[in-house]
PDB file of N, CA and C in Angstrom:
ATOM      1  N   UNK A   1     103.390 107.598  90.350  1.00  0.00           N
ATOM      2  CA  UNK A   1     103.397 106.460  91.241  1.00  0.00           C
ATOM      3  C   UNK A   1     102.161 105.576  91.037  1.00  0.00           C
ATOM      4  N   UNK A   2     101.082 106.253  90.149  1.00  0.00           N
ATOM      5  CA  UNK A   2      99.811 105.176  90.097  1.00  0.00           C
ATOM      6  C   UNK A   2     100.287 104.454  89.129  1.00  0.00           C
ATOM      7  N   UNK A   3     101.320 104.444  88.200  1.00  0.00           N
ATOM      8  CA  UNK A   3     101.321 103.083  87.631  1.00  0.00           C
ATOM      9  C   UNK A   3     101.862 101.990  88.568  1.00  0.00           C
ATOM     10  N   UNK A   4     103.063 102.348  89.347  1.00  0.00           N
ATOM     11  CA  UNK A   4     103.727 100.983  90.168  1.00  0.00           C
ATOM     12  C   UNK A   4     102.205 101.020  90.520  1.00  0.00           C
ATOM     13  N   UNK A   5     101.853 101.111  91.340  1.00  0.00           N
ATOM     14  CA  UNK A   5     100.703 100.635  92.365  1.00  0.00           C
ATOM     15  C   UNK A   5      99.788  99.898  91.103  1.00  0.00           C
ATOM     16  N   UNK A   6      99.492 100.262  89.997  1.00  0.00           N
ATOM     17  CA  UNK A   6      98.678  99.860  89.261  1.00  0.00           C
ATOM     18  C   UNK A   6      98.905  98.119  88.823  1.00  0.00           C
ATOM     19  N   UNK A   7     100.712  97.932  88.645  1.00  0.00           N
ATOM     20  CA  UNK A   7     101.321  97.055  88.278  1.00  0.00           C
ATOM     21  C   UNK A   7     101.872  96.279  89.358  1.00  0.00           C
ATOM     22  N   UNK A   8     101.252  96.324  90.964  1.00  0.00           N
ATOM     23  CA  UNK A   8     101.774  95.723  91.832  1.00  0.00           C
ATOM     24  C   UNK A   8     100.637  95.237  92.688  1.00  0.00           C
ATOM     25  N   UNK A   9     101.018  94.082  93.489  1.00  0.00           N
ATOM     26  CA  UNK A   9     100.025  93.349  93.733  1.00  0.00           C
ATOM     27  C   UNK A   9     100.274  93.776  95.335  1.00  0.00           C
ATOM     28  N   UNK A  10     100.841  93.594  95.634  1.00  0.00           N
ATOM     29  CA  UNK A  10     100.996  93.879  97.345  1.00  0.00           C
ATOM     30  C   UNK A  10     102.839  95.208  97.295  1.00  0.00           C
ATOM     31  N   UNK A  11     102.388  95.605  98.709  1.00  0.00           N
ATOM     32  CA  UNK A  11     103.933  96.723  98.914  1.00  0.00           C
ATOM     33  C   UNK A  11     104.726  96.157 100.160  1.00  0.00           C
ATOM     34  N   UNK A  12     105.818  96.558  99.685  1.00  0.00           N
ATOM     35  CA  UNK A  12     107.093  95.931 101.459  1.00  0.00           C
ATOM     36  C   UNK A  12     106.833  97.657 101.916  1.00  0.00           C
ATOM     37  N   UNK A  13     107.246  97.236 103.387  1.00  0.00           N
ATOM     38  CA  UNK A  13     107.921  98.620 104.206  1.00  0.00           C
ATOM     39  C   UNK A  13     108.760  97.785 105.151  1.00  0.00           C
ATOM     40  N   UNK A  14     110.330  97.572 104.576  1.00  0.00           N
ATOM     41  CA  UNK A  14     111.170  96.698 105.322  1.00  0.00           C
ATOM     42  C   UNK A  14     111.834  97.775 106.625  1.00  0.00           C
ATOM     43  N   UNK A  15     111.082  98.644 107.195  1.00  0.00           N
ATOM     44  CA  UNK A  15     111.459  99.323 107.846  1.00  0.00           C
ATOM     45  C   UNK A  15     112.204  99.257 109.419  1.00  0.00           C
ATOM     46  N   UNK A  16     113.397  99.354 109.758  1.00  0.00           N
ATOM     47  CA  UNK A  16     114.256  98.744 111.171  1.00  0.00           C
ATOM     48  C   UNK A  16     114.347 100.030 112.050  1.00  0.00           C
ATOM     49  N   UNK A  17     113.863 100.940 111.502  1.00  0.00           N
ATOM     50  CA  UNK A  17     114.636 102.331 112.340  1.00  0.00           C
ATOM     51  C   UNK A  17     113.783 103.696 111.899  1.00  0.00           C
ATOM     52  N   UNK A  18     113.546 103.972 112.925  1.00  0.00           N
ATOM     53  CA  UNK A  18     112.612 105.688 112.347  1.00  0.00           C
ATOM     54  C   UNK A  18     111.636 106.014 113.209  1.00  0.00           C
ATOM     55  N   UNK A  19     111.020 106.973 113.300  1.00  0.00           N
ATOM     56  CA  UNK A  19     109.696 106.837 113.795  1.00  0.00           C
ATOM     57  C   UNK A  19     108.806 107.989 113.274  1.00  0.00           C
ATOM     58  N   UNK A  20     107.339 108.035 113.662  1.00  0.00           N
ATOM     59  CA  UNK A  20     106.020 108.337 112.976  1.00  0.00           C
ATOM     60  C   UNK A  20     105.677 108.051 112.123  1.00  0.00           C
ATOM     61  N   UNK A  21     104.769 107.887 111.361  1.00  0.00           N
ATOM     62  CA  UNK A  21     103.938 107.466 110.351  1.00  0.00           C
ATOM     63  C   UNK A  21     103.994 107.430 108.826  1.00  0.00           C
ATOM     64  N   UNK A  22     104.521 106.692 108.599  1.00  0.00           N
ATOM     65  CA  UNK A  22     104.790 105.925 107.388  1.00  0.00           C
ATOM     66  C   UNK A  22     103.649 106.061 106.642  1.00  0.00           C
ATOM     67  N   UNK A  23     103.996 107.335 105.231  1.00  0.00           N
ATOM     68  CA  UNK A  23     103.407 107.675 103.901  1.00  0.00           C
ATOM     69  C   UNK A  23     102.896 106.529 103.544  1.00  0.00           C
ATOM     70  N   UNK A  24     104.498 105.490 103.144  1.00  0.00           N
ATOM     71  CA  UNK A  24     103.632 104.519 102.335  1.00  0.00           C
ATOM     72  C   UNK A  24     102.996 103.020 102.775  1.00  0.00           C
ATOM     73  N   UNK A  25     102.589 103.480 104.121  1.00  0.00           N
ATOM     74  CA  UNK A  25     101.627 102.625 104.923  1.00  0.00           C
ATOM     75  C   UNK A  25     100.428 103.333 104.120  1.00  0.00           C
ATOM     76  N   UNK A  26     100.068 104.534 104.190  1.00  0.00           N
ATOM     77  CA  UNK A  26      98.639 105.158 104.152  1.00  0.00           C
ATOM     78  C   UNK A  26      98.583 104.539 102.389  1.00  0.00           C
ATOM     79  N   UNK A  27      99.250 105.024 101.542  1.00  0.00           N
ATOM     80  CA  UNK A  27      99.434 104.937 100.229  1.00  0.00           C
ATOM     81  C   UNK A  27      99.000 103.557  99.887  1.00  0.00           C
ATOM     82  N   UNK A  28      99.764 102.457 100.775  1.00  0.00           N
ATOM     83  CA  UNK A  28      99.273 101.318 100.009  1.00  0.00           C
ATOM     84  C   UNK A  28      98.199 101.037 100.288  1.00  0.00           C
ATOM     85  N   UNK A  29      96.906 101.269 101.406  1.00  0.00           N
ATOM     86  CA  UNK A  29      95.972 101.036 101.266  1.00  0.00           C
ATOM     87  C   UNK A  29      94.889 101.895 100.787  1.00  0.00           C
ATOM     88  N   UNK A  30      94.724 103.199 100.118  1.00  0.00           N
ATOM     89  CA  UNK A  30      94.862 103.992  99.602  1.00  0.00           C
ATOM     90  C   UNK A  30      94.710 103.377  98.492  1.00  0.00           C
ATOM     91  N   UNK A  31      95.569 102.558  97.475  1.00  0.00           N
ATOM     92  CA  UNK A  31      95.539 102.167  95.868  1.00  0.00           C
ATOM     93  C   UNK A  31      95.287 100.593  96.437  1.00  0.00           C
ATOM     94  N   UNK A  32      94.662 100.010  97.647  1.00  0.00           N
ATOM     95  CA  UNK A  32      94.214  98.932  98.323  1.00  0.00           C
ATOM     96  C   UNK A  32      94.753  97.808  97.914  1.00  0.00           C
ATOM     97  N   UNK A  33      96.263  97.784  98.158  1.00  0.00           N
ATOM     98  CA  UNK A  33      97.251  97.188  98.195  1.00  0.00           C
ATOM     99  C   UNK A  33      97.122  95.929  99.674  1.00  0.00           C
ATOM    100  N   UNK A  34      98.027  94.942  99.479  1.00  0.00           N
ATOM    101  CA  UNK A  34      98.272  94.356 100.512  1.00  0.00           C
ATOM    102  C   UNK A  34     100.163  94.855 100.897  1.00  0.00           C
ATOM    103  N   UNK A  35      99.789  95.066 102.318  1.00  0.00           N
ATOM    104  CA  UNK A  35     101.414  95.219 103.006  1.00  0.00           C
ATOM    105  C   UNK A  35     102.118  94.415 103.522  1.00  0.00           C
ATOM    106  N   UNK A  36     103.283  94.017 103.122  1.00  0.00           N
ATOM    107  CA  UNK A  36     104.113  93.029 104.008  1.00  0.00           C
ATOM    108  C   UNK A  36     105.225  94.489 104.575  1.00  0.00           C
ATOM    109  N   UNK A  37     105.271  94.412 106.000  1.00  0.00           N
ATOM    110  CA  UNK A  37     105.693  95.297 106.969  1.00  0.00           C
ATOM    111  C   UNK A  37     106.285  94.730 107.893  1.00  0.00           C
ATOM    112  N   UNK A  38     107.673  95.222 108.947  1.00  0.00           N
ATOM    113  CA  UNK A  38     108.455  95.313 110.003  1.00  0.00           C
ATOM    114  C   UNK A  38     107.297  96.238 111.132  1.00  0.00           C
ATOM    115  N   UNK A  39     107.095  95.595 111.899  1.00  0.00           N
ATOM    116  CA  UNK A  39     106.490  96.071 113.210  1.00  0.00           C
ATOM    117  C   UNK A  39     106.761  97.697 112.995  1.00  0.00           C
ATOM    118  N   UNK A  40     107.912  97.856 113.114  1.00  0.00           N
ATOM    119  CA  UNK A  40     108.581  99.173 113.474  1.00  0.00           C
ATOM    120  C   UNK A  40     107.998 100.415 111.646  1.00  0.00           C
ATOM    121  N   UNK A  41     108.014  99.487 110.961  1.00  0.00           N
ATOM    122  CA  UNK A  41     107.552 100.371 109.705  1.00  0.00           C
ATOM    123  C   UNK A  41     105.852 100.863 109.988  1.00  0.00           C
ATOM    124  N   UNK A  42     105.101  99.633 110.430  1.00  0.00           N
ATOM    125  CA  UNK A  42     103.567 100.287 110.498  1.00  0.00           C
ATOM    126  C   UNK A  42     103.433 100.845 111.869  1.00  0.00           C
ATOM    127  N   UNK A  43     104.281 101.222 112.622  1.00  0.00           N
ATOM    128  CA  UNK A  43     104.157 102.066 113.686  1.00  0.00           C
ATOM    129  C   UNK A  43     103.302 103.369 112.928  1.00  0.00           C
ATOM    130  N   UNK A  44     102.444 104.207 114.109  1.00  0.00           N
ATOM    131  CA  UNK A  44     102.095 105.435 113.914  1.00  0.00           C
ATOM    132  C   UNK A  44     100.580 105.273 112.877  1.00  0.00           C
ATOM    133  N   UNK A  45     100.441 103.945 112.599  1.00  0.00           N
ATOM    134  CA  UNK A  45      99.132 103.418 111.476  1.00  0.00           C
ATOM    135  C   UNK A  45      98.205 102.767 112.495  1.00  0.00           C
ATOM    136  N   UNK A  46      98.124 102.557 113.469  1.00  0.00           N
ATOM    137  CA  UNK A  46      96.974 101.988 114.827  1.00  0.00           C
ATOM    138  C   UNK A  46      96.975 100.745 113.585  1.00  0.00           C
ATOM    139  N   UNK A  47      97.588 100.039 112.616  1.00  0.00           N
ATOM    140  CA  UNK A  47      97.525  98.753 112.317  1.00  0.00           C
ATOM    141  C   UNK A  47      97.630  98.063 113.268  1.00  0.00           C
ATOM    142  N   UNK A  48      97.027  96.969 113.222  1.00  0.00           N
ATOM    143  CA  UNK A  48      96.931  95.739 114.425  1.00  0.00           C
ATOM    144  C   UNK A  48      97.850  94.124 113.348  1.00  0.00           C
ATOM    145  N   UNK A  49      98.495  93.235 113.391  1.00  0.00           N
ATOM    146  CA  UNK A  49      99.323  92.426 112.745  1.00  0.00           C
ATOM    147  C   UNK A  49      98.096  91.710 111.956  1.00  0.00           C
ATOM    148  N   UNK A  50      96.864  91.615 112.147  1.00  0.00           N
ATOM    149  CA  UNK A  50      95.603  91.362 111.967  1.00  0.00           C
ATOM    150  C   UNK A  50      95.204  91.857 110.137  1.00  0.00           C
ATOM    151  N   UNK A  51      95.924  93.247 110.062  1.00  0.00           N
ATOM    152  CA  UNK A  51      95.494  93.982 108.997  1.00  0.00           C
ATOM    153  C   UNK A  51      96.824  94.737 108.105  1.00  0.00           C
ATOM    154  N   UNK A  52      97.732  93.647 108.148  1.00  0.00           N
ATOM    155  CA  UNK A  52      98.561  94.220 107.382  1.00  0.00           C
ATOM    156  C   UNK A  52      99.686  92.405 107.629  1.00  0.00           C
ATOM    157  N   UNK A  53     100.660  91.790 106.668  1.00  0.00           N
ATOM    158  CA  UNK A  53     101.473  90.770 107.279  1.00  0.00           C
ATOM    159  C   UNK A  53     102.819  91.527 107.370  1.00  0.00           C
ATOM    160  N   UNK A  54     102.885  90.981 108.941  1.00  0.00           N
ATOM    161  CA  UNK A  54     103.957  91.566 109.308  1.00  0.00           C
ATOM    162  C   UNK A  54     105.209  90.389 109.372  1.00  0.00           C
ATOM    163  N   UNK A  55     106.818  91.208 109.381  1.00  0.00           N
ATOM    164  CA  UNK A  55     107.785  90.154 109.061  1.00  0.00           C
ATOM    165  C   UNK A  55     108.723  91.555 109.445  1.00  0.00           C
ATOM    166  N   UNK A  56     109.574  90.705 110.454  1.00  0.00           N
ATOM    167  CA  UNK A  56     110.663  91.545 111.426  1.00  0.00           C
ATOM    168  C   UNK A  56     111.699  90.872 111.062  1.00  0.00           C
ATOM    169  N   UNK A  57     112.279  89.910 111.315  1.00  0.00           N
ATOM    170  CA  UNK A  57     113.183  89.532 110.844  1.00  0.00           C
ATOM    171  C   UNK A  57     113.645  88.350 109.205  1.00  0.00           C
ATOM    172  N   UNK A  58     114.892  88.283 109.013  1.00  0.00           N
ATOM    173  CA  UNK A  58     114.981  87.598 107.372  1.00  0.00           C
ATOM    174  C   UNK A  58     114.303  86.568 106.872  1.00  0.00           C
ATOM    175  N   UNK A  59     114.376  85.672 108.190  1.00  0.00           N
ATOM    176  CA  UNK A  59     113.516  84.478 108.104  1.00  0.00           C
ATOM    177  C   UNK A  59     112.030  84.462 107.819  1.00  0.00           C
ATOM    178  N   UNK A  60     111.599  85.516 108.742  1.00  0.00           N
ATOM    179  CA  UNK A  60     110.388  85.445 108.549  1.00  0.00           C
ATOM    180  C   UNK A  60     109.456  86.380 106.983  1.00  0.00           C
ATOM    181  N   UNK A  61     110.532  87.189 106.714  1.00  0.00           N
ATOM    182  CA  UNK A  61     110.539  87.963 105.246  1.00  0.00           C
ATOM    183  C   UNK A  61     110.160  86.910 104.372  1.00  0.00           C
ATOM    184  N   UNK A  62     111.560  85.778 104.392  1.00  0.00           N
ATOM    185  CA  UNK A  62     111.499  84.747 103.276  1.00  0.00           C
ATOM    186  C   UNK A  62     110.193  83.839 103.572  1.00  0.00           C
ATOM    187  N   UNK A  63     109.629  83.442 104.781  1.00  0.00           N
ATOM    188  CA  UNK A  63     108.354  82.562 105.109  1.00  0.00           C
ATOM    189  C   UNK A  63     107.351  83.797 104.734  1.00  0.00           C
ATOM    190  N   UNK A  64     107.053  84.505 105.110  1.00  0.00           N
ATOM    191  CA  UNK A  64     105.427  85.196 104.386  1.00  0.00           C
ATOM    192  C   UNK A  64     105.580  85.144 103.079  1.00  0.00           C
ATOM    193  N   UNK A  65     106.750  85.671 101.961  1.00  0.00           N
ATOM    194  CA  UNK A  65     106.498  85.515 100.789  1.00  0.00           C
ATOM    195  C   UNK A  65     106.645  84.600  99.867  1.00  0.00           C
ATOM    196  N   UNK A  66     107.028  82.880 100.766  1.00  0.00           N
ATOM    197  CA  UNK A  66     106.849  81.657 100.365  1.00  0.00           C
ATOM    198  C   UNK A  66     104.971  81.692 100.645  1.00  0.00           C
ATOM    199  N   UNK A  67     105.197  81.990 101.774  1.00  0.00           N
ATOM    200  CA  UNK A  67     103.514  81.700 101.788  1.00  0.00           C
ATOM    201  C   UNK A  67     102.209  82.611 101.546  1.00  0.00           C
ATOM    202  N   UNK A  68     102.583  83.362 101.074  1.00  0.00           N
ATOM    203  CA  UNK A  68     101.689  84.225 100.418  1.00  0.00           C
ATOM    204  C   UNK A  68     100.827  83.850  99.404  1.00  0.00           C
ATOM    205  N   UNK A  69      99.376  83.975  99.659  1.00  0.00           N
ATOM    206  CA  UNK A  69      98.632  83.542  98.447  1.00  0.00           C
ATOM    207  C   UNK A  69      97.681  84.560  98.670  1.00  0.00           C
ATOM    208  N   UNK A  70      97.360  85.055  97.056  1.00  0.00           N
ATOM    209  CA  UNK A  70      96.954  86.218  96.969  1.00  0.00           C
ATOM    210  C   UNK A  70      95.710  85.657  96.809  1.00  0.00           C
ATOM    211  N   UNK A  71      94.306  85.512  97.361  1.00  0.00           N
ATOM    212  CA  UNK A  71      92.962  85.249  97.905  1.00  0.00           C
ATOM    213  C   UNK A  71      92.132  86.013  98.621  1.00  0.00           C
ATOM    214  N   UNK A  72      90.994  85.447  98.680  1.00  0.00           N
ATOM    215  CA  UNK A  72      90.045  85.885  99.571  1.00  0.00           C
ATOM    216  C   UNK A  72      90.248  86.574 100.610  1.00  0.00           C
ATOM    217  N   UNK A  73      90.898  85.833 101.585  1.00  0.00           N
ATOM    218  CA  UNK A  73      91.164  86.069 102.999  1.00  0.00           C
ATOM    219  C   UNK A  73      91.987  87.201 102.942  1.00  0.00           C
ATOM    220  N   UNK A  74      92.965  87.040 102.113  1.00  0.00           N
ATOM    221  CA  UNK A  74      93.958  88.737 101.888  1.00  0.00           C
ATOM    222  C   UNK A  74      93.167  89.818 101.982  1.00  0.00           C
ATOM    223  N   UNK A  75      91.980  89.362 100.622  1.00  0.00           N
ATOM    224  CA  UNK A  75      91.591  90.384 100.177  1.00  0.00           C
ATOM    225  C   UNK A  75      90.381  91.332 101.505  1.00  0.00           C
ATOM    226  N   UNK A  76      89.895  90.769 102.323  1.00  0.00           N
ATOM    227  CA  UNK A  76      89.273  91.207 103.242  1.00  0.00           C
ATOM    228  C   UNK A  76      90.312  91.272 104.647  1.00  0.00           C
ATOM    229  N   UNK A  77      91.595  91.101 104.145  1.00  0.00           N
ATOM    230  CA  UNK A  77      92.359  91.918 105.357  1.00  0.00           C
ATOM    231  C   UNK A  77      92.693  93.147 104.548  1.00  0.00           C
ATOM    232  N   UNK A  78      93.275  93.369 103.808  1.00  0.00           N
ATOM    233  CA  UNK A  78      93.548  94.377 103.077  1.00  0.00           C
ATOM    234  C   UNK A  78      92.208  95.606 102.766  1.00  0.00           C
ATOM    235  N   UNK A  79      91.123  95.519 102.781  1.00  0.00           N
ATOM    236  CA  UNK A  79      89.810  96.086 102.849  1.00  0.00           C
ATOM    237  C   UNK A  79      90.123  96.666 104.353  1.00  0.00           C
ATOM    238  N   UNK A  80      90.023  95.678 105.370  1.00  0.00           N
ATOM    239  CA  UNK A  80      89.356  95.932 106.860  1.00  0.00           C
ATOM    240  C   UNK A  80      90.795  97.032 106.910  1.00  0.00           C
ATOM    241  N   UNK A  81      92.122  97.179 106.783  1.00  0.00           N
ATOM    242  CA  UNK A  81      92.953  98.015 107.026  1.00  0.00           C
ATOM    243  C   UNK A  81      92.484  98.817 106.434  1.00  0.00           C
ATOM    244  N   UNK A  82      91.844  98.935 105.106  1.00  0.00           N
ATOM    245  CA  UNK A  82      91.855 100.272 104.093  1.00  0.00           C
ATOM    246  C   UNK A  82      90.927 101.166 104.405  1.00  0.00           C
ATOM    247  N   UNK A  83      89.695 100.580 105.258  1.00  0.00           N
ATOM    248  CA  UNK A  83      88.708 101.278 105.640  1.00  0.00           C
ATOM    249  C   UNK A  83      89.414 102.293 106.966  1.00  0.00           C
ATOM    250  N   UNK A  84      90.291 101.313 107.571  1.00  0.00           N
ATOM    251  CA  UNK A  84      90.778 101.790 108.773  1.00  0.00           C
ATOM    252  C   UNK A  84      91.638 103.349 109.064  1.00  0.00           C
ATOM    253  N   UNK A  85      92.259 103.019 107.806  1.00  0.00           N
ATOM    254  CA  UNK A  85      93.497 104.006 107.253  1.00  0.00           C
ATOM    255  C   UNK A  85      92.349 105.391 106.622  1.00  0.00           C
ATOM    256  N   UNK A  86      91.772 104.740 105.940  1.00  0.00           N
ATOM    257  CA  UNK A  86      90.431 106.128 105.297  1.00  0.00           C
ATOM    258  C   UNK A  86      89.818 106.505 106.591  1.00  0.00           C
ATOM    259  N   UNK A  87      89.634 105.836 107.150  1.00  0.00           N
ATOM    260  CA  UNK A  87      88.896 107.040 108.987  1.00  0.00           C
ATOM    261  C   UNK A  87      89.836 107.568 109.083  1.00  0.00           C
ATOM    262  N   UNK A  88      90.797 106.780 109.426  1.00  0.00           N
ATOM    263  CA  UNK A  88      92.038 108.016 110.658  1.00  0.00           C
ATOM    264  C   UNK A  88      92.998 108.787 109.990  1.00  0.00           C
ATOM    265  N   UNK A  89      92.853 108.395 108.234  1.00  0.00           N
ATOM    266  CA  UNK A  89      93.743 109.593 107.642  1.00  0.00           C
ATOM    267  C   UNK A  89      92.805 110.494 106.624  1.00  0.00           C
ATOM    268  N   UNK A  90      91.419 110.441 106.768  1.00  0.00           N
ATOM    269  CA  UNK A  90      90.979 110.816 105.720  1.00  0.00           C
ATOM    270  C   UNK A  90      91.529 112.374 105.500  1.00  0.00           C
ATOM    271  N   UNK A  91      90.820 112.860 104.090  1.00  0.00           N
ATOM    272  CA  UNK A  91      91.868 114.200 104.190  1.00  0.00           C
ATOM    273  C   UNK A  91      90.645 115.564 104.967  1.00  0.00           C
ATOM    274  N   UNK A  92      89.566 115.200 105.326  1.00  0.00           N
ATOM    275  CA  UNK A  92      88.834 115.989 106.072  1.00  0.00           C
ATOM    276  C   UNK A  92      89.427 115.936 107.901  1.00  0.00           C
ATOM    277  N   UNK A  93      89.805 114.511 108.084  1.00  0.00           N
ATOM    278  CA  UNK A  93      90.201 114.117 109.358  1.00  0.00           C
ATOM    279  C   UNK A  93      91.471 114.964 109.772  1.00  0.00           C
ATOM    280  N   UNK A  94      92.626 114.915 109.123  1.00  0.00           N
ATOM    281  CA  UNK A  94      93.421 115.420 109.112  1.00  0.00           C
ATOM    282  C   UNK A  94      93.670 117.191 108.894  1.00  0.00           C
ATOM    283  N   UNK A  95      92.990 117.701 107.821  1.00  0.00           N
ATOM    284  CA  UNK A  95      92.245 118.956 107.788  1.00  0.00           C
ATOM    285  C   UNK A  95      91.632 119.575 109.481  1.00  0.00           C
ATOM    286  N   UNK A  96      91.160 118.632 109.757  1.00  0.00           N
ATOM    287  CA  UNK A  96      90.492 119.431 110.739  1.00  0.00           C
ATOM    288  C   UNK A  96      91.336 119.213 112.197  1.00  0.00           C
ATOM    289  N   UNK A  97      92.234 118.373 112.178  1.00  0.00           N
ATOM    290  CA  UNK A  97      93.164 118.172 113.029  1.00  0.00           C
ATOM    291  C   UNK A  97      94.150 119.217 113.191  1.00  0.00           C
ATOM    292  N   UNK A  98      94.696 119.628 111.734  1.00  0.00           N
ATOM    293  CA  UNK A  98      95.257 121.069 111.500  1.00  0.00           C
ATOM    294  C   UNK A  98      94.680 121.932 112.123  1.00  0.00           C
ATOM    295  N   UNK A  99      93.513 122.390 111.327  1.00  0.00           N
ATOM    296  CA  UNK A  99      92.783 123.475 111.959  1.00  0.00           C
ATOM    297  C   UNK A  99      92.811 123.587 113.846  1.00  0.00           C
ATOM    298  N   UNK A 100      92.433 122.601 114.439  1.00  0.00           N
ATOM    299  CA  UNK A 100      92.469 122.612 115.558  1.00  0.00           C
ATOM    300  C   UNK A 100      93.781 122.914 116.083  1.00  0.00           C
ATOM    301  N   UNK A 101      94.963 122.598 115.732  1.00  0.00           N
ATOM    302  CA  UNK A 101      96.342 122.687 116.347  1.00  0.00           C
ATOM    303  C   UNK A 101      96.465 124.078 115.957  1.00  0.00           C
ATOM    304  N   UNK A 102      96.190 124.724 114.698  1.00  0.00           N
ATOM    305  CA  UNK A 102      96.552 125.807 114.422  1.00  0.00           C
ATOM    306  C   UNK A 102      96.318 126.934 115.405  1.00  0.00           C
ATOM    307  N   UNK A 103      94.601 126.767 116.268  1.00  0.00           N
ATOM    308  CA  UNK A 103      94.412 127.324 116.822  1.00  0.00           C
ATOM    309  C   UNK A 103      94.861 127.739 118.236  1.00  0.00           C
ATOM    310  N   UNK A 104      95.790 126.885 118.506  1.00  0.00           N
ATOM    311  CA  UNK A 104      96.577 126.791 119.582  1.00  0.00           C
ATOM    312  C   UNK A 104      97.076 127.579 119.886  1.00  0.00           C
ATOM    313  N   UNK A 105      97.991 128.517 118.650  1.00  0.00           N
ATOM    314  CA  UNK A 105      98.528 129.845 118.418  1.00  0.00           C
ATOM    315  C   UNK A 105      98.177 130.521 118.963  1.00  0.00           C
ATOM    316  N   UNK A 106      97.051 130.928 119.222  1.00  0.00           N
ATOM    317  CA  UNK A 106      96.267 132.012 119.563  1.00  0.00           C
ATOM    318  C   UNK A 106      97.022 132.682 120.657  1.00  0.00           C
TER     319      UNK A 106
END
């Protein structure tokens, strides 16, 4: 999968239906991708519409990727999510989130 990501400039998650946390929310910022996303796809990512472009319905699909320009301003939304996504998914964060639930067992 690191070549797509290698050979792609931004990722969709045209997502209408599902719930928890979307892999390839974490993934694309991760290989620090820009996301065009359905509300309902970056659910479960504490993304804010701020740090990822979001597009719910067709119309608005076809308007972000008329207006998409890959720049500056992207590029420091796409950062401010990636940092965001590395706190709350790092793999120590999550590790130790395990650990803690595990202990529940007890």
């Amino acid at each position: 999968i690191k070549d797509a990501y290698k050979d792609a400039s931004l990722t969709i998650v045209p997502i209408h239906f599902g719930s928890g946390t979307r892999i390839k929310v974490i993934e694309s910022y991760a290989h620090n991708r820009c996301m065009i996303s359905t509300s309902l796809g970056a659910q479960g990512s504490d993304l804010t519409p701020k740090e990822y472009l979001m597009a719910n319905t067709s119309s608005e699909w076809i308007q972000t990727l008329l207006d998409l320009k890959l720049d500056d301003n992207l590029d420091e939304m796409v950062e401010q999510a990636r940092l965001k996504m590395k706190n709350d998914f790092s793999d120590k964060l999550i590790s130790k989130k395990f650990y803690f639930w595990l202990k529940t067992f007890k």
